[in-house]
Each structure stands twice: as structure tokens, then as C-alpha cells.
C-alpha atoms as a PDB file:
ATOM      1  CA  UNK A   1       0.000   0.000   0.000  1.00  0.00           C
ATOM      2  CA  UNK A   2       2.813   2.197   0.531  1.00  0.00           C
ATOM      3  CA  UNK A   3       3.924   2.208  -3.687  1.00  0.00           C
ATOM      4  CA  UNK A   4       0.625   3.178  -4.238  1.00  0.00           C
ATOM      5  CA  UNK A   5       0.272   5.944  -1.986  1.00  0.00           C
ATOM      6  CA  UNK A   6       4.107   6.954  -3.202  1.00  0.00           C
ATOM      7  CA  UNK A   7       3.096   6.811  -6.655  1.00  0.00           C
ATOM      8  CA  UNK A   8       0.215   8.309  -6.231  1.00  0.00           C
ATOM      9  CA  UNK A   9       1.942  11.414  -4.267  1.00  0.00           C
ATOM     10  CA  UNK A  10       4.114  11.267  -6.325  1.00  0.00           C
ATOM     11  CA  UNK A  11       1.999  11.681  -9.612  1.00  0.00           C
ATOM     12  CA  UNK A  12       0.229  14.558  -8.162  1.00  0.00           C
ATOM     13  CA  UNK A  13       3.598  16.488  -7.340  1.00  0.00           C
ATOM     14  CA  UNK A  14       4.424  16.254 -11.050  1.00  0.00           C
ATOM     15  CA  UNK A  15       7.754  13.742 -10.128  1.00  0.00           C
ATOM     16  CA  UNK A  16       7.372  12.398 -13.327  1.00  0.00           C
ATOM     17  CA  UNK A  17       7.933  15.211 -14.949  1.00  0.00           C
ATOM     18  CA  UNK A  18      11.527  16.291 -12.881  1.00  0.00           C
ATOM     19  CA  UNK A  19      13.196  12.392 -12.685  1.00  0.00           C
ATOM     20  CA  UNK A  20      15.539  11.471 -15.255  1.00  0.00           C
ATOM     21  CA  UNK A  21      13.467   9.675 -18.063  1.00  0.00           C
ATOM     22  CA  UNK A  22      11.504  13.571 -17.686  1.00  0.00           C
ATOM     23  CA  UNK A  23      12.825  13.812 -21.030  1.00  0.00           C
ATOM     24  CA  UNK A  24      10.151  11.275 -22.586  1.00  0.00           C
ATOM     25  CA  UNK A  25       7.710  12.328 -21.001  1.00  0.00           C
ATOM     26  CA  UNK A  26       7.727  15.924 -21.560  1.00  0.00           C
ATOM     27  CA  UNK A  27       7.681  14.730 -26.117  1.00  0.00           C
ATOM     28  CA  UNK A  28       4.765  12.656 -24.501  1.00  0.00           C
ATOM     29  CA  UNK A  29       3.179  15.502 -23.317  1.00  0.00           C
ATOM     30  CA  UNK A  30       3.904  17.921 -25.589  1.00  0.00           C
ATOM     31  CA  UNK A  31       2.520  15.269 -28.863  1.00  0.00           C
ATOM     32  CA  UNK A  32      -0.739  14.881 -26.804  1.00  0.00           C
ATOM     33  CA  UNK A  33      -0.988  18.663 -26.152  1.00  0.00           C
ATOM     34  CA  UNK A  34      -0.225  19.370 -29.866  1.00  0.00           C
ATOM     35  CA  UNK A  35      -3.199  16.841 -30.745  1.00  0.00           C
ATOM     36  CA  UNK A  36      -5.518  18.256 -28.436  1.00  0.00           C
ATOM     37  CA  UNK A  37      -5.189  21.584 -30.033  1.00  0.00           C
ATOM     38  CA  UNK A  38      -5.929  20.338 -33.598  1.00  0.00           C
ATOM     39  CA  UNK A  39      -8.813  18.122 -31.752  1.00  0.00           C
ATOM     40  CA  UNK A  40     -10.166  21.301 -30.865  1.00  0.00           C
ATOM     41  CA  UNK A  41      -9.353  23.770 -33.933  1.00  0.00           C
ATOM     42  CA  UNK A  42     -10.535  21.167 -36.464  1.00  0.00           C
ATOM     43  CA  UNK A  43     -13.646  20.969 -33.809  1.00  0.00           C
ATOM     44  CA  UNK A  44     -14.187  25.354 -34.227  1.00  0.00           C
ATOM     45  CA  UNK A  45     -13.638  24.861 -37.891  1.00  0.00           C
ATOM     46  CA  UNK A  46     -16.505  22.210 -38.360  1.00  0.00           C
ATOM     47  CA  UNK A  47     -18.933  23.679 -36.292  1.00  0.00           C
ATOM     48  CA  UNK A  48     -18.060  27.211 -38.404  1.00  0.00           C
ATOM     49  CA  UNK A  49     -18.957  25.163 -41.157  1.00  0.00           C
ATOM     50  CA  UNK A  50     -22.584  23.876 -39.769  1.00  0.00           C
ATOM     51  CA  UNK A  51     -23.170  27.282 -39.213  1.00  0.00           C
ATOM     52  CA  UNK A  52     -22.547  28.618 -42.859  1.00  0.00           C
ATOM     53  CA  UNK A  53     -24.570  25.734 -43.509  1.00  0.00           C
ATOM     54  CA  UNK A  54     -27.370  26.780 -42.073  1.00  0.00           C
ATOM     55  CA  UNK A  55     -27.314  30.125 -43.090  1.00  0.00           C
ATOM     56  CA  UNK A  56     -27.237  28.912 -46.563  1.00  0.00           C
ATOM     57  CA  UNK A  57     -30.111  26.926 -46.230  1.00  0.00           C
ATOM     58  CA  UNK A  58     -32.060  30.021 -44.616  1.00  0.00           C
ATOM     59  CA  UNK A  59     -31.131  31.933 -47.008  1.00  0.00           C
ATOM     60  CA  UNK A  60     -32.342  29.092 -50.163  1.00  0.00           C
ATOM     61  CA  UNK A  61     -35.574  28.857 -48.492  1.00  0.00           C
ATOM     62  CA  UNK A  62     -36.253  32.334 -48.110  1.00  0.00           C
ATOM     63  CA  UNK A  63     -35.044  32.750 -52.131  1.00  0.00           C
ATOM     64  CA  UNK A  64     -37.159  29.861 -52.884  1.00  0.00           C
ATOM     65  CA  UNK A  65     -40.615  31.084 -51.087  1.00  0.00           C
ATOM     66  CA  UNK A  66     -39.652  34.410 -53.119  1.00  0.00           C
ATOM     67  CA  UNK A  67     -39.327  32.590 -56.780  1.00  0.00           C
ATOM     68  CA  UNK A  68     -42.489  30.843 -56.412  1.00  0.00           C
ATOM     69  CA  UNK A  69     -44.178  34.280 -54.869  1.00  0.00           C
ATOM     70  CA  UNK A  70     -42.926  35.938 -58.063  1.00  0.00           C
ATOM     71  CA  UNK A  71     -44.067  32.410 -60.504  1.00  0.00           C
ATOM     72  CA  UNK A  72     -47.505  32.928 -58.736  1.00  0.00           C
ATOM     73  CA  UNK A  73     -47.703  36.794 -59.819  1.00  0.00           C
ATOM     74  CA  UNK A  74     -46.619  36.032 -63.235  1.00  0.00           C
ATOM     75  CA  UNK A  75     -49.340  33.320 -63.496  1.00  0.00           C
ATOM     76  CA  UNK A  76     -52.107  35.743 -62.763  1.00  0.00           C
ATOM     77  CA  UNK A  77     -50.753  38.789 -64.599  1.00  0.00           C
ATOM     78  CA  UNK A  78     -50.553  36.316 -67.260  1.00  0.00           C
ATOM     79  CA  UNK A  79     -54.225  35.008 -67.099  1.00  0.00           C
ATOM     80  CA  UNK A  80     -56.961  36.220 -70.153  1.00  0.00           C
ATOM     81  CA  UNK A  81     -59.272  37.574 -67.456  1.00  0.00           C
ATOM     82  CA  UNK A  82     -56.502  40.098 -66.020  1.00  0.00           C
ATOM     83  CA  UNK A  83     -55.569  40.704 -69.670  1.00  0.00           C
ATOM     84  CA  UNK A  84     -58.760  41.365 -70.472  1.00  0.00           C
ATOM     85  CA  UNK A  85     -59.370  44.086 -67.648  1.00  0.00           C
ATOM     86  CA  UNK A  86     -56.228  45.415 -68.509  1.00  0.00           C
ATOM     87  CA  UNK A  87     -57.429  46.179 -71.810  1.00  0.00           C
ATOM     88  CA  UNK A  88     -60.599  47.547 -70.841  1.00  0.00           C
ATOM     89  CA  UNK A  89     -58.852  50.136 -69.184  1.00  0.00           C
ATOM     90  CA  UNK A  90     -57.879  51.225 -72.667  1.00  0.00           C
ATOM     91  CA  UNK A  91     -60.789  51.194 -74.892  1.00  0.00           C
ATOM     92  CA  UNK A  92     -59.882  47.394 -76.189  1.00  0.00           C
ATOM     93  CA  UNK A  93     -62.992  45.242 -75.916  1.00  0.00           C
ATOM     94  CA  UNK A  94     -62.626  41.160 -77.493  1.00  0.00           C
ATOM     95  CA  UNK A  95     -63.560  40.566 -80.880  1.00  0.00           C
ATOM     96  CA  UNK A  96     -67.377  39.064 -81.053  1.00  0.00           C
ATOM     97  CA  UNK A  97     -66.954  36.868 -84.310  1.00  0.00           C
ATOM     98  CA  UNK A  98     -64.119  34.469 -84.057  1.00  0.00           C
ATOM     99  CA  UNK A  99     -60.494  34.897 -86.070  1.00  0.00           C
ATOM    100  CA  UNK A 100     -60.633  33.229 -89.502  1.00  0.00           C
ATOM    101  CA  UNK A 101     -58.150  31.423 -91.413  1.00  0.00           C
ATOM    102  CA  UNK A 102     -56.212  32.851 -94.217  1.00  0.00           C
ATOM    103  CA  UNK A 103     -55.362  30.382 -97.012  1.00  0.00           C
ATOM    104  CA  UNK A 104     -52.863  31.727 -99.661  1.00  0.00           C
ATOM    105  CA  UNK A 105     -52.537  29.025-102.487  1.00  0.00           C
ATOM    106  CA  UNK A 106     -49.578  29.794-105.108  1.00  0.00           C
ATOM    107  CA  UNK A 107     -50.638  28.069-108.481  1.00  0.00           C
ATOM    108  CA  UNK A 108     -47.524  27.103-110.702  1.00  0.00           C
ATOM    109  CA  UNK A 109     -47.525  27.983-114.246  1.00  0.00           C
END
């Protein structure tokens, strides 16, 4: 019980990091530390990313409610009756007898 209690101690006082094989442990320490950091950089960077993400896909839906706003306007302004009532407005009123056809028929000599 005593080696534990001494190794213990002696891992809280940071011995292992002043005895002579201090050395490997310190590259030990340092590679983990190093590793952490780009754990936790490449961790900002992704969540940047989900962010932008998100945005993006705010910003699509809101572009996409707008194009089908501006399909459904087009649709109406597009319509015979709103033509028609457009026209009204200036004198135009529909014909009453139906278009006819025009046949032209080129005879050969």
C-alpha cells in the first residue's frame, strides 16, 4: 500500500515530470498537447462550417418562397381575365366573331 500511496503522491507532485526519463515524457506531453489543439481547432472549424450551412439553407428557403411568390404573380398577370381588364382600361374590348383562317394558295404555271 505504501507504492501506491508513493506513486500516487508522487503523480500529483508532477515527479514524473523532474526524474531522469523527464525527457520522454515531456515529447509525450507535448505530442498529446499538440493533438488536443488540432482536436479542438478542427472541432471550431466544423462547427463554423454547420453554421454557414445553415445560413445557406435560410437563405435558399427564403429565395425559394420568393421565386415561387414571383411564378404565382406572373401566373395571374398572365391570365386572359386580367388581360382582359387590362385592356378595358384602354378602350380594347374582345372581338365578337371568331379569327378566320387565311389560305394563300400559289398556283404554278
Amino acid at each position: 500500500m505504501a507504492k501506491v500511496k508513493k506513486g500516487i503522491y508522487d503523480l500529483l507532485r508532477g515527479g514524473f515530470l523532474t526524474d531522469e526519463s523527464a525527457f520522454n515524457n515531456w515529447r509525450i506531453i507535448i505530442f498529446v498537447v499538440a493533438l488536443l489543439l488540432i482536436m479542438i481547432s478542427s472541432g471550431h472549424s466544423a462547427e463554423k462550417k454547420v453554421f454557414k450551412v445553415s445560413e445557406l439553407n435560410k437563405s435558399k428557403r427564403e429565395l425559394r418562397a420568393e421565386y415561387v411568390d414571383t411564378g404565382t404573380i406572373l401566373m395571374r398577370m398572365k391570365m386572359e381575365s386580367s388581360i382582359r381588364e387590362k385592356l378595358k382600361a384602354r378602350g380594347l374590348k374582345p372581338p365578337k366573331s371568331p379569327p378566320k383562317k387565311i389560305k394563300v394558295i400559289i398556283k404554278n404555271q
